[in-house]
N, C-alpha and C. Protein backbone atom coordinates (compact mmCIF):
# COMPACT_ATOMS: atom_id res chain seq x y z
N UNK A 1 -40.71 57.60 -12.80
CA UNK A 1 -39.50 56.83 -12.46
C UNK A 1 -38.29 57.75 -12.56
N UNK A 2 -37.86 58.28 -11.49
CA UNK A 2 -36.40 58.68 -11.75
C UNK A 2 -35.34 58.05 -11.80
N UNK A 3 -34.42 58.78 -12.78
CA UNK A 3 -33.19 57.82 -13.30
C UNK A 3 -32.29 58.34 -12.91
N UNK A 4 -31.03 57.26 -12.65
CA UNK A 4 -29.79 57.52 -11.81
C UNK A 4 -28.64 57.81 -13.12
N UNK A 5 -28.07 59.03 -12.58
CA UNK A 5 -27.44 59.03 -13.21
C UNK A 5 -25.74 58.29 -12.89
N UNK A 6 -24.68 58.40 -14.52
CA UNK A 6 -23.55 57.05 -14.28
C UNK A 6 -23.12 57.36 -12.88
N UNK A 7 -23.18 58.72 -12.19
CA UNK A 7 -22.08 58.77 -11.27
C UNK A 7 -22.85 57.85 -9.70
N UNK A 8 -24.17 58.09 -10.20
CA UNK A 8 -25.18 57.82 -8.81
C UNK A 8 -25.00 56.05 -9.59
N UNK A 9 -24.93 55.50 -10.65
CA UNK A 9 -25.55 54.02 -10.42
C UNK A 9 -24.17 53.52 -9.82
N UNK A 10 -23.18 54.26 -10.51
CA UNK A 10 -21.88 53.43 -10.64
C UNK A 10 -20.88 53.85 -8.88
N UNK A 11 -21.71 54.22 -7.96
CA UNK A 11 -21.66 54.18 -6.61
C UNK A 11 -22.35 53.14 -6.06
N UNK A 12 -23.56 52.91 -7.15
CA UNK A 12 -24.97 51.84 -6.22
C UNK A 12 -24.19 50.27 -6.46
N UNK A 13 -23.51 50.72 -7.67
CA UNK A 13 -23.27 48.87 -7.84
C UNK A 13 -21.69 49.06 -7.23
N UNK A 14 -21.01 49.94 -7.14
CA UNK A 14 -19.72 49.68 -5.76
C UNK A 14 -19.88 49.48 -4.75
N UNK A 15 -21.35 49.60 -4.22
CA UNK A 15 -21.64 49.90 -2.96
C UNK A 15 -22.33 48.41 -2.51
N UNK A 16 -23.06 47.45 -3.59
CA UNK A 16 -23.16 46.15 -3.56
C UNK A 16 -22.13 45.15 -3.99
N UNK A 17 -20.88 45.67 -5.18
CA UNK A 17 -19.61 45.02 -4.81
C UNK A 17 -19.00 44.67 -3.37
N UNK A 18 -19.13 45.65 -2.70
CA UNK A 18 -18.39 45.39 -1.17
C UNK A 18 -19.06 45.15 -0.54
N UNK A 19 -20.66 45.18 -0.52
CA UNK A 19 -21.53 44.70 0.46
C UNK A 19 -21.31 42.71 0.11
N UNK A 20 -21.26 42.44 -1.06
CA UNK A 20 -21.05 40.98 -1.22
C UNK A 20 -20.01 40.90 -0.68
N UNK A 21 -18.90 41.41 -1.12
CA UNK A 21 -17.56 41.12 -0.54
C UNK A 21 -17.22 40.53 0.51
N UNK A 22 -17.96 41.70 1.82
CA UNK A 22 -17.93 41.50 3.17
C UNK A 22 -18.20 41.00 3.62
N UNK A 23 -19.65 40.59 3.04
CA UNK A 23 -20.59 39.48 3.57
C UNK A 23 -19.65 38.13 3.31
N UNK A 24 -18.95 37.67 1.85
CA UNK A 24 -18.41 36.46 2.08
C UNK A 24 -17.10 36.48 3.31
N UNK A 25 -16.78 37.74 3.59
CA UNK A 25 -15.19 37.36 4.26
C UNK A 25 -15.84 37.46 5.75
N UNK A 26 -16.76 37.71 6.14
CA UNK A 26 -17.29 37.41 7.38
C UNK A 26 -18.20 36.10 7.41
N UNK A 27 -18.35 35.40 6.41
CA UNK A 27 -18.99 34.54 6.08
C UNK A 27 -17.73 33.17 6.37
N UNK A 28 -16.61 33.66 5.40
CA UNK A 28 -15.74 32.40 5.58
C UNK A 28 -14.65 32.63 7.18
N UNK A 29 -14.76 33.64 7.77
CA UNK A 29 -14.30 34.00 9.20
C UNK A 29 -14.70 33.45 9.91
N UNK A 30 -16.34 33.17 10.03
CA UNK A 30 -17.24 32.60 11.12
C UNK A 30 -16.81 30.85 11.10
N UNK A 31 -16.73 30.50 9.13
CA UNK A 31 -16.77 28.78 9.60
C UNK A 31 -15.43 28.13 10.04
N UNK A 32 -14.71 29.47 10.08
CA UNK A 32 -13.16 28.91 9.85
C UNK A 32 -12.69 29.01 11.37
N UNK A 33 -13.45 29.77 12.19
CA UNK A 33 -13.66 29.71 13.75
C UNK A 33 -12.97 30.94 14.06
N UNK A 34 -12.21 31.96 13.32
CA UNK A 34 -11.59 32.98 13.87
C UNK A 34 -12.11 34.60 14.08
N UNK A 35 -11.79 35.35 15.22
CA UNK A 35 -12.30 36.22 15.53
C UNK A 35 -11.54 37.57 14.92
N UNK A 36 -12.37 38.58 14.42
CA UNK A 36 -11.28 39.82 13.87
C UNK A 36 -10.16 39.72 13.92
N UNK A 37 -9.98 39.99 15.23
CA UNK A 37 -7.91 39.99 15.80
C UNK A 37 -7.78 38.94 15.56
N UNK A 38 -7.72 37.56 15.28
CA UNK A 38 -7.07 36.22 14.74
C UNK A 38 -6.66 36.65 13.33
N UNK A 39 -7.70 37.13 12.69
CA UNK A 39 -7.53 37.14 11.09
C UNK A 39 -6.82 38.47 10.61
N UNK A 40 -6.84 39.44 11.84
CA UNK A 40 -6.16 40.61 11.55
C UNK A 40 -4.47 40.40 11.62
N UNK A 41 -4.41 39.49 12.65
CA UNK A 41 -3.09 38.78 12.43
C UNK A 41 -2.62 38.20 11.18
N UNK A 42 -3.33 37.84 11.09
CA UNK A 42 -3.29 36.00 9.92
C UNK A 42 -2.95 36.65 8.62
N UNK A 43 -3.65 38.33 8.49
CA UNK A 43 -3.39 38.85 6.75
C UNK A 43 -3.12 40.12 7.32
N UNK A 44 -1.99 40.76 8.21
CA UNK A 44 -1.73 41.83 8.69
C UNK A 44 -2.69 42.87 7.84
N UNK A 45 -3.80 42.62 7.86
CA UNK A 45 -5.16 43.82 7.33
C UNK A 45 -5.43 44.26 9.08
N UNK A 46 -5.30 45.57 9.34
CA UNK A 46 -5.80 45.87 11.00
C UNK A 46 -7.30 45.40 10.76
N UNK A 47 -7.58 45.56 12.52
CA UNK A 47 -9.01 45.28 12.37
C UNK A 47 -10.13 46.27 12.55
N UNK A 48 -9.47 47.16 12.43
CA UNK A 48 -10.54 48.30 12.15
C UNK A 48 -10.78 48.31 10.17
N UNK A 49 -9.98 47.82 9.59
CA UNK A 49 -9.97 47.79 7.89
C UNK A 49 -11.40 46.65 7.67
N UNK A 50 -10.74 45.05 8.54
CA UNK A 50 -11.20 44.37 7.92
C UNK A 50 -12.91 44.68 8.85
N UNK A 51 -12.89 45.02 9.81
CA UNK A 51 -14.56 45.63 9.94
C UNK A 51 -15.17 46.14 9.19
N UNK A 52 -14.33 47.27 8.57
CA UNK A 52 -15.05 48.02 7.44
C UNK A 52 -15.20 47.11 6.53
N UNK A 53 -14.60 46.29 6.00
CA UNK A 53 -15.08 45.37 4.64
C UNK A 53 -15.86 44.86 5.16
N UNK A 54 -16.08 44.23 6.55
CA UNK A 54 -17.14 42.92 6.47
C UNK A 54 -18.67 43.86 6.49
N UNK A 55 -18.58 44.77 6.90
CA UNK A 55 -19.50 45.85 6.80
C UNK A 55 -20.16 46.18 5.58
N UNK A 56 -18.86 46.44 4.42
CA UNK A 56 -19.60 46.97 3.07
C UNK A 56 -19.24 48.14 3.31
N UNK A 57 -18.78 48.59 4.08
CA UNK A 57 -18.49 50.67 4.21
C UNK A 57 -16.81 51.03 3.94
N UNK A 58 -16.11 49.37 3.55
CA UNK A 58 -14.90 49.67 2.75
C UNK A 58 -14.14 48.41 1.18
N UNK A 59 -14.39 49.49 0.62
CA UNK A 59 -14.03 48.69 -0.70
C UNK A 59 -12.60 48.11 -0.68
N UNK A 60 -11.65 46.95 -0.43
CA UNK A 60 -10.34 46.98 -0.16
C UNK A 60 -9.93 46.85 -1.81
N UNK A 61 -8.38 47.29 -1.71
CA UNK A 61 -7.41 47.09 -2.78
C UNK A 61 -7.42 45.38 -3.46
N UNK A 62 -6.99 45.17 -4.58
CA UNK A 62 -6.46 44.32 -4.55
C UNK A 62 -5.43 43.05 -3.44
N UNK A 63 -4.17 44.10 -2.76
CA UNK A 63 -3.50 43.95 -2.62
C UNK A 63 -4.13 43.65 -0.77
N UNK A 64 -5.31 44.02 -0.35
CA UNK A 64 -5.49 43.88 1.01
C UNK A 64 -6.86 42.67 0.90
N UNK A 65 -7.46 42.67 -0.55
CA UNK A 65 -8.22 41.74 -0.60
C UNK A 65 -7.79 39.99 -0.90
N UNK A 66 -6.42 39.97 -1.50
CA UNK A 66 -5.47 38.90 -1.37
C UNK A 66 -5.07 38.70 -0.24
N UNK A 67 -4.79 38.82 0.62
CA UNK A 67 -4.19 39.23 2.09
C UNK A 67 -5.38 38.40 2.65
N UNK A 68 -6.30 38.83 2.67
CA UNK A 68 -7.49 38.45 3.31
C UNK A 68 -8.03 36.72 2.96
N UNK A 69 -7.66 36.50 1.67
CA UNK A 69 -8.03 35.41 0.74
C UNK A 69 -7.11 34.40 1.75
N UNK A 70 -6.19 34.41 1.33
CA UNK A 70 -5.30 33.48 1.72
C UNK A 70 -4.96 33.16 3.35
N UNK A 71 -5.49 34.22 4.05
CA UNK A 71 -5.34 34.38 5.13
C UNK A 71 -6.48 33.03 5.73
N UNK A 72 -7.23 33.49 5.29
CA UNK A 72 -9.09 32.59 5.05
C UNK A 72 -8.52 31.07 4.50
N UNK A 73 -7.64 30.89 3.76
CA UNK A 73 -7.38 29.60 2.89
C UNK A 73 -8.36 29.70 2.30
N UNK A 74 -8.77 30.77 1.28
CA UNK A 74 -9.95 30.75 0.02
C UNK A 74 -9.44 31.42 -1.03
N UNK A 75 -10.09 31.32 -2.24
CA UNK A 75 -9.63 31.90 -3.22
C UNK A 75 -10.06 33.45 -3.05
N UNK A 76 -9.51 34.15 -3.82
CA UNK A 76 -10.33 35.25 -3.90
C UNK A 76 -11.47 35.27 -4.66
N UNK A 77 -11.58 34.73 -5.81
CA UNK A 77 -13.16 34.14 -6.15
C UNK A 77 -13.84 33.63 -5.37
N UNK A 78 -13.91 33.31 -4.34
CA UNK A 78 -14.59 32.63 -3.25
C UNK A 78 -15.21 33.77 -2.37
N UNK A 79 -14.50 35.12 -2.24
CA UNK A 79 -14.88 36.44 -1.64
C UNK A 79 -15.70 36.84 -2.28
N UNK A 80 -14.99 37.07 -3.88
CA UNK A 80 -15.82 38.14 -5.20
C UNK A 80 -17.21 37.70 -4.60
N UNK A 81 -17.53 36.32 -5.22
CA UNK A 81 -18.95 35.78 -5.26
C UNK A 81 -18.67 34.50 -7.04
N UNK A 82 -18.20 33.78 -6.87
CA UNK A 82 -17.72 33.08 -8.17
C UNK A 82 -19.16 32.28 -8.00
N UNK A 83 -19.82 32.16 -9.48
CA UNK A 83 -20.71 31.25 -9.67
C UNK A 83 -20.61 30.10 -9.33
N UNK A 84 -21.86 29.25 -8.61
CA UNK A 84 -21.63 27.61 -8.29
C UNK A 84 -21.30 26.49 -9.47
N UNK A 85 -20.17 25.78 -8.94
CA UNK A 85 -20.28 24.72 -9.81
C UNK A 85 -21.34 24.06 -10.41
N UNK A 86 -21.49 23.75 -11.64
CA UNK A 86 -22.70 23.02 -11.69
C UNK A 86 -22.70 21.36 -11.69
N UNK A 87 -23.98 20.70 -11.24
CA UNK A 87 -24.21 19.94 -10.55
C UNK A 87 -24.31 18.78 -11.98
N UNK A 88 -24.77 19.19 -12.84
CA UNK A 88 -25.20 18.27 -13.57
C UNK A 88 -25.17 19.02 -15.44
N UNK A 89 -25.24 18.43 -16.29
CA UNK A 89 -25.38 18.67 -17.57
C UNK A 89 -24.28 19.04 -18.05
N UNK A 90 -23.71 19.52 -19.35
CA UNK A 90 -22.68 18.96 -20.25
C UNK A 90 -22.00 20.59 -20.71
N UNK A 91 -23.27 21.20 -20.62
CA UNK A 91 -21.90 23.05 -21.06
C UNK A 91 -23.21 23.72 -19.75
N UNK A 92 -22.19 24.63 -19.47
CA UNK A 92 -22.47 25.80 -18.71
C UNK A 92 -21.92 26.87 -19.33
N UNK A 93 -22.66 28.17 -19.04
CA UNK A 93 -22.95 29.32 -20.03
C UNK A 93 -23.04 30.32 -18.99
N UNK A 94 -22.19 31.04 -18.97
CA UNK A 94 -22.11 32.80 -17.92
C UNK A 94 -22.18 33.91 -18.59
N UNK A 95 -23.42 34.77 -18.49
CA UNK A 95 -23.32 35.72 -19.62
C UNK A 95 -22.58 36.81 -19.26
N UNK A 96 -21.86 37.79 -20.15
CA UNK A 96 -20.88 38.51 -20.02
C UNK A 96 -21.56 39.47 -18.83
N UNK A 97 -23.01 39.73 -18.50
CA UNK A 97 -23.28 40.75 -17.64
C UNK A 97 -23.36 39.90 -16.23
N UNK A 98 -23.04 39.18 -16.06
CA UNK A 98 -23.39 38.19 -15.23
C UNK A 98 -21.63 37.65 -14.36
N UNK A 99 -20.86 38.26 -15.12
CA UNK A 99 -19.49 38.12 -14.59
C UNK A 99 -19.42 38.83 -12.76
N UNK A 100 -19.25 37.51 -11.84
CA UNK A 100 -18.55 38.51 -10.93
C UNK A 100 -17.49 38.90 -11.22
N UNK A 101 -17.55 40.62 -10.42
CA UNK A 101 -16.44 41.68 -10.91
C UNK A 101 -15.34 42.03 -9.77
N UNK A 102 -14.86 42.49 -9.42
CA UNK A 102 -13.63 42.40 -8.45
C UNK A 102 -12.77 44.63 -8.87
N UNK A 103 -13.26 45.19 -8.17
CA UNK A 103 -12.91 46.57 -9.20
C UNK A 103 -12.15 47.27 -6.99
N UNK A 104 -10.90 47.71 -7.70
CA UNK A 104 -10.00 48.23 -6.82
C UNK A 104 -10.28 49.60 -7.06
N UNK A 105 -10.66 50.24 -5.34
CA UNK A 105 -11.11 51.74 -5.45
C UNK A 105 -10.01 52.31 -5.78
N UNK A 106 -9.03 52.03 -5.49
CA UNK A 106 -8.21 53.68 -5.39
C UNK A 106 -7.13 53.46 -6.60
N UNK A 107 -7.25 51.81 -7.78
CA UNK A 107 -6.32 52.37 -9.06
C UNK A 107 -7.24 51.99 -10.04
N UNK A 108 -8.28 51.78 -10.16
CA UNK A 108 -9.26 51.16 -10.92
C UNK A 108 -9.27 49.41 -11.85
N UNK A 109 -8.27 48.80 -11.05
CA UNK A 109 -7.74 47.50 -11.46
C UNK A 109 -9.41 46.88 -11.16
N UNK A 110 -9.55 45.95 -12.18
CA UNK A 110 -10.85 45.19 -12.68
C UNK A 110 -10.29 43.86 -12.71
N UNK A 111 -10.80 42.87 -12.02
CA UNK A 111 -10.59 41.40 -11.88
C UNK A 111 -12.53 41.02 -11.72
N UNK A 112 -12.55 40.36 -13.47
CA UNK A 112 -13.63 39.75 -13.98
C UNK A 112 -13.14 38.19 -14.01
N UNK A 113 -14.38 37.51 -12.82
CA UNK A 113 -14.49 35.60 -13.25
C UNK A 113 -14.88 35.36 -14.61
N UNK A 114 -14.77 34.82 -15.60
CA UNK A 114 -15.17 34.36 -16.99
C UNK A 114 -15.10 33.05 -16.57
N UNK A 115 -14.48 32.06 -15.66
CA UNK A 115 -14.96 30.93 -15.91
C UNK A 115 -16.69 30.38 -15.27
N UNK A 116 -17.23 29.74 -16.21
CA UNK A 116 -18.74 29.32 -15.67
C UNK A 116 -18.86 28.60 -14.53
N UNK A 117 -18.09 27.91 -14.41
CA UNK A 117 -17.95 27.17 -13.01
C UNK A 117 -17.07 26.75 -12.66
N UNK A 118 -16.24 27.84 -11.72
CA UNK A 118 -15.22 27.54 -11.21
C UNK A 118 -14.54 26.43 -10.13
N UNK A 119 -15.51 26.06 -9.61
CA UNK A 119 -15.34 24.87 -8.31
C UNK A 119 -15.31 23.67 -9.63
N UNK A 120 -15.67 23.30 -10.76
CA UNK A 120 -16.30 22.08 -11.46
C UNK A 120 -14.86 21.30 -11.84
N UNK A 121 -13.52 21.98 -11.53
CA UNK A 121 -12.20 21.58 -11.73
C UNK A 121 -11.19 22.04 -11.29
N UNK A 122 -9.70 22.13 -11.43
CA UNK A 122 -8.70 22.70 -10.48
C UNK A 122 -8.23 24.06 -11.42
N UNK A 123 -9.09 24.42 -12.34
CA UNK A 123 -8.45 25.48 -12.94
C UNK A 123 -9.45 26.61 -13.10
N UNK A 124 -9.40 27.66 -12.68
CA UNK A 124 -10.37 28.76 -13.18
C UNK A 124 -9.68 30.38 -14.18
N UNK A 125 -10.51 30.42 -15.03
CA UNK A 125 -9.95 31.32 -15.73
C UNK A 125 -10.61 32.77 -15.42
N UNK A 126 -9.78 34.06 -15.12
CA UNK A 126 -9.63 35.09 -15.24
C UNK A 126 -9.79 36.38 -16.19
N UNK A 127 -9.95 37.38 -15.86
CA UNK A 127 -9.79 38.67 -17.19
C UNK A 127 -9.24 39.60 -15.58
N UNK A 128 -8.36 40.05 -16.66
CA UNK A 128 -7.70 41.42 -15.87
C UNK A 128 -7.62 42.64 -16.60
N UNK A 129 -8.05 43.97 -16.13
CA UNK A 129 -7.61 45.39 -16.71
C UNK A 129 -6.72 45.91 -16.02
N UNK A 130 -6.12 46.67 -16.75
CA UNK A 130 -5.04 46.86 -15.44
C UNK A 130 -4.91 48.68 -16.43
N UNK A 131 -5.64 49.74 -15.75
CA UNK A 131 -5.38 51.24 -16.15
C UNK A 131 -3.99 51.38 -16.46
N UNK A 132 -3.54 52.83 -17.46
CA UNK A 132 -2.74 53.24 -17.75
C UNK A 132 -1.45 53.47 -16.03
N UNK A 133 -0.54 53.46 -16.32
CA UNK A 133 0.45 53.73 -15.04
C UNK A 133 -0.01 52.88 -13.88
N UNK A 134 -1.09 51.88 -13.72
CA UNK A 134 -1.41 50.95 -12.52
C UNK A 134 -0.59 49.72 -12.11
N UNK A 135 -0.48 49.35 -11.04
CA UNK A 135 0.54 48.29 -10.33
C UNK A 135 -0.65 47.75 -9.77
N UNK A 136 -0.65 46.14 -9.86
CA UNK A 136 -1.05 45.55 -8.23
C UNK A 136 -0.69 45.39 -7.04
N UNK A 137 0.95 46.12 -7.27
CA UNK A 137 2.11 45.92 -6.18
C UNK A 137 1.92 43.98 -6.21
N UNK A 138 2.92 43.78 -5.33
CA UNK A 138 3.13 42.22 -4.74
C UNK A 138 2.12 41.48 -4.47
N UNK A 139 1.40 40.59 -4.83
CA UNK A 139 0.80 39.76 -4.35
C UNK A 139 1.30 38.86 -3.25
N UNK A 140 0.48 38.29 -2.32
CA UNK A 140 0.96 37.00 -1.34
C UNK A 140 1.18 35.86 -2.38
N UNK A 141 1.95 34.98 -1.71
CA UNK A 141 1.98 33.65 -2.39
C UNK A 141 0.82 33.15 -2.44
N UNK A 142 0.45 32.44 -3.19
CA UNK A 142 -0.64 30.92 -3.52
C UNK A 142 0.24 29.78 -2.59
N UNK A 143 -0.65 28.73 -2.65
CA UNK A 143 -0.51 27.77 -1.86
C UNK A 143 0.70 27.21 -3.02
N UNK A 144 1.43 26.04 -2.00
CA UNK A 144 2.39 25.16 -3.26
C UNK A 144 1.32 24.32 -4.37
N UNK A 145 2.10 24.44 -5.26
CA UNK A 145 1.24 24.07 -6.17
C UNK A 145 0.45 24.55 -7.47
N UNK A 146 0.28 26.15 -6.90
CA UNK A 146 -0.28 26.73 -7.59
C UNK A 146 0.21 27.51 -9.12
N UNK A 147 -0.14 27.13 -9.96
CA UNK A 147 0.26 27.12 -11.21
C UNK A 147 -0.43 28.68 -12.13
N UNK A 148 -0.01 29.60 -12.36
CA UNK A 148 -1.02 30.78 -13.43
C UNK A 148 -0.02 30.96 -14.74
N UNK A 149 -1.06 30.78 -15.75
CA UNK A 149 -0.40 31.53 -17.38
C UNK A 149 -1.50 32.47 -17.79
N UNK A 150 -0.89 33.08 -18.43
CA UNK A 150 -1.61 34.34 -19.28
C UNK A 150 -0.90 34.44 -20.65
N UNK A 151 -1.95 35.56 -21.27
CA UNK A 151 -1.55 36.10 -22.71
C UNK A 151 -2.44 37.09 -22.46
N UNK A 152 -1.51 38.00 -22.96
CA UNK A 152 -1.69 39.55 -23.21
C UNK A 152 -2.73 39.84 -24.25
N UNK A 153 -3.93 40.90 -24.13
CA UNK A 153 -5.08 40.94 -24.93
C UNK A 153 -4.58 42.15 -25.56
N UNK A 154 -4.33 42.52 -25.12
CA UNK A 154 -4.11 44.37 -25.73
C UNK A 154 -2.68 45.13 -24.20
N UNK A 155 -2.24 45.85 -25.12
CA UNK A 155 -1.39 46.75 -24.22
C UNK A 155 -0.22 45.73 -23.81
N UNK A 156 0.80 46.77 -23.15
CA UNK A 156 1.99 45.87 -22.21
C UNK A 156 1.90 45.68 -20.92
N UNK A 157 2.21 44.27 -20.75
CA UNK A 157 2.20 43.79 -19.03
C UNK A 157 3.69 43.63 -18.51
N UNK A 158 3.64 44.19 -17.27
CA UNK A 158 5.53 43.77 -17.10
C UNK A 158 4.73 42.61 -15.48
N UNK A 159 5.55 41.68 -16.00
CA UNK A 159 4.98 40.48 -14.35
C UNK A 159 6.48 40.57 -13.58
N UNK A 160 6.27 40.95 -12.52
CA UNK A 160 7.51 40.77 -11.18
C UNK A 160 6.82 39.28 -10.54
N UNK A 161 8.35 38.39 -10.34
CA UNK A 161 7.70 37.27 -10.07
C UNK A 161 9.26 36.53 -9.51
N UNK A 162 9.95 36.03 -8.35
CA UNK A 162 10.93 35.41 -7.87
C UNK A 162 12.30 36.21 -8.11
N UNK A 163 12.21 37.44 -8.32
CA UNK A 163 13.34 38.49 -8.20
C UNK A 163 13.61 38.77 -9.66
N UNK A 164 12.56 38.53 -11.03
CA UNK A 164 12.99 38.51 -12.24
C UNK A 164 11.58 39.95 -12.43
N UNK A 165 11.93 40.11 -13.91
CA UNK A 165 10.90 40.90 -14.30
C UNK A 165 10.76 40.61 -15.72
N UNK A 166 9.48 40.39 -16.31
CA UNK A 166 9.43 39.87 -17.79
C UNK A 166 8.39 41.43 -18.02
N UNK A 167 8.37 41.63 -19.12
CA UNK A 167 7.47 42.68 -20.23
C UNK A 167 7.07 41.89 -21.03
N UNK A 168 5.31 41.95 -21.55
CA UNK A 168 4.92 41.41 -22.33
C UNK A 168 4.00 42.14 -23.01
N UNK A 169 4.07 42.01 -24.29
CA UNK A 169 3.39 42.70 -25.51
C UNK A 169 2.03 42.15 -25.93
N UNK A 170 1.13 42.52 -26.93
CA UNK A 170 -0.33 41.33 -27.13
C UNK A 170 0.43 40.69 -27.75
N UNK A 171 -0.45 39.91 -27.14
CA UNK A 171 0.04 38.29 -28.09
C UNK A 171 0.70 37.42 -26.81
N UNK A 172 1.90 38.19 -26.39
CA UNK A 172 2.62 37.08 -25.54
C UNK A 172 1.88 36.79 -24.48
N UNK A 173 3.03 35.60 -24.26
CA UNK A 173 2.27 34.50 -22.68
C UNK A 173 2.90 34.57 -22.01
N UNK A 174 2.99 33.95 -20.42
CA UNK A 174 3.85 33.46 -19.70
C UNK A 174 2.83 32.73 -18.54
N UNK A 175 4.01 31.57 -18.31
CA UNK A 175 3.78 30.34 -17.18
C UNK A 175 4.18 31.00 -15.81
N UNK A 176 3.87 31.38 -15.12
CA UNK A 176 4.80 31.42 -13.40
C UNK A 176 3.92 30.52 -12.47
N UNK A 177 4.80 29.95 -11.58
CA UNK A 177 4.58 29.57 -10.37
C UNK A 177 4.37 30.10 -9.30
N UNK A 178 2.74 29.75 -8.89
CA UNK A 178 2.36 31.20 -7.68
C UNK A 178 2.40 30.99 -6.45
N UNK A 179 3.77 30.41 -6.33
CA UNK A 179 3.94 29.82 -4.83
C UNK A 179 5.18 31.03 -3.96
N UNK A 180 4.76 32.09 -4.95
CA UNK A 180 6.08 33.00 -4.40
C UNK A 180 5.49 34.40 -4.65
N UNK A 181 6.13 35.71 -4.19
CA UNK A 181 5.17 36.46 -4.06
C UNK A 181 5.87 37.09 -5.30
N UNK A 182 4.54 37.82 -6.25
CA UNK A 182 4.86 38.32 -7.60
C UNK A 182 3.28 39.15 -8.06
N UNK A 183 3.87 40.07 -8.96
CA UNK A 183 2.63 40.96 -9.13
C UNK A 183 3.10 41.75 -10.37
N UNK A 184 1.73 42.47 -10.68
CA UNK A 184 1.68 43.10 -12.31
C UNK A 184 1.73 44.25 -12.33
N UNK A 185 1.95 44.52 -13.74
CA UNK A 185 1.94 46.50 -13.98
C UNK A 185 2.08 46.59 -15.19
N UNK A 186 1.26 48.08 -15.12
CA UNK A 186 1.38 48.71 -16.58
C UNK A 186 2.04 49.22 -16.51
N UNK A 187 2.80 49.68 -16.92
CA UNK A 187 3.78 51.00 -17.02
C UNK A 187 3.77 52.05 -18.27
N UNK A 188 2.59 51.64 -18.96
CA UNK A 188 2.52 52.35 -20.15
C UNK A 188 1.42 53.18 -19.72
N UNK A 189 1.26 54.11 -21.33
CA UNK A 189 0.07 55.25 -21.14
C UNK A 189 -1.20 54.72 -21.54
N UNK A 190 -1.11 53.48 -21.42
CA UNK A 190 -2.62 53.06 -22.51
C UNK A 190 -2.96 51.91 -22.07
N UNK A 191 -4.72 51.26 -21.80
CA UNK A 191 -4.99 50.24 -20.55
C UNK A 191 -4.07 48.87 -21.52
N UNK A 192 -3.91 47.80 -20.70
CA UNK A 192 -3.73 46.48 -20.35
C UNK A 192 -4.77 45.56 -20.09
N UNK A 193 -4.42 44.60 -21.29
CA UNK A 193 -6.05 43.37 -20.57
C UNK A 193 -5.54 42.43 -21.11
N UNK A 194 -5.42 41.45 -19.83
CA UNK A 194 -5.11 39.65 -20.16
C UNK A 194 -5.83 38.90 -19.43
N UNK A 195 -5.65 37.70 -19.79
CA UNK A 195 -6.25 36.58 -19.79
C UNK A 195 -5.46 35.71 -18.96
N UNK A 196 -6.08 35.38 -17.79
CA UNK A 196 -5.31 34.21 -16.66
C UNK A 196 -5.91 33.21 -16.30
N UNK A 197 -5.24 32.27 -16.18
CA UNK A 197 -5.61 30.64 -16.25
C UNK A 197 -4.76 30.29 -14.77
N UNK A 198 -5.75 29.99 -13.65
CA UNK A 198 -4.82 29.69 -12.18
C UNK A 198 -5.30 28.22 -11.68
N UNK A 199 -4.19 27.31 -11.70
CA UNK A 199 -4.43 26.08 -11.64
C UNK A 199 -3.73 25.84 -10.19
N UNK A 200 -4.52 25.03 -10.00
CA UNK A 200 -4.28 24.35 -8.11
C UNK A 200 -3.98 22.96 -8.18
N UNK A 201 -2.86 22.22 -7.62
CA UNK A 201 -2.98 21.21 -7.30
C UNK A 201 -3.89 20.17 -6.47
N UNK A 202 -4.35 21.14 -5.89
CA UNK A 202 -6.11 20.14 -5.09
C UNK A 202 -7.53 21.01 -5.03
């Protein structure tokens, strides 16, 4: 049995990150009735980009995989691969290796699902890393309605969010409304990890 080494596995499982990826955003393209150039419009992603994702032969950013989400009217958990709601019984249980993962090639930003079943209510909870000196730049808006809080696990978060800018330390929280376009950063020398809670009105 030969063994892969980190640099060879940790290509094999990037390389099935974006193969899921693609597969859902050509997946939710087809039921939603639109053709490349519709959707290349719809999330100014060209359509030579979003080929490559639906392909698997391009890992997108954060910032082009939101684009794409909303463009779709889906979550971006809905791309990742978010576990099914469950149908029946009283706790559901996601084991930590079992998290879909969400990992941005070119700053190493990590967006892990922790909630067990995200469809089962209007709220799903989040984990974010966010590397030393990393930005998500701007996010698109969320639909009206859309509600996110966090608290800081470790490190400082600065959130840009309606022309303001907050810094937050561990420990702290904050409420914003994600009906406007706003986004995160480290700005320090040392990683960042919080905890987000994104609630939908329907």
């Amino acid at each position: 049995m030969v063994e892969q080494d980190g640099n060879t596995a940790g290509q094999q499982q990037g390389d099935d990150l974006a193969g899921a990826f693609g597969g859902n955003v050509r997946r939710h393209r087809e039921e939603a009735g639109l053709t490349l150039e519709q959707l290349s419009t719809r999330s100014s992603v060209s359509r030579a980009m979003l080929s490559k994702v639906e392909r698997g032969e391009k890992s997108p950013t954060i910032g082009v995989a939101s684009r794409i989400a909303h463009a779709l009217e889906v979550s971006l958990s809905d791309l990742i691969g978010a576990p099914a709601a469950a149908t029946s019984g009283v706790a559901i249980v996601m084991r930590k290796n079992d998290r879909p993962v969400f990992r941005d090639p070119e700053t190493g930003f990590e967006r892990h699902i922790v909630s067990a079943a995200p469809g089962a209510g209007r709220a799903e909870m989040v984990v974010h890393y966010l590397p030393a000196q990393v930005s998500t730049g701007l996010l698109p808006a969320y639909p009206p309605g859309t509600e996110k809080q966090l608290v800081v696990l470790e490190g400082t978060l600065t959130v840009a969010v309606g022309g303001i800018s907050e810094t937050l330390n561990a420990g702290d929280s904050l409420f914003l409304r994600a009906d406007a376009d706003h986004g995160f950063a480290n700005r320090t020398n040392a990683p960042c990890e919080y905890i987000m809670v994104i609630s939908r009105s329907t």
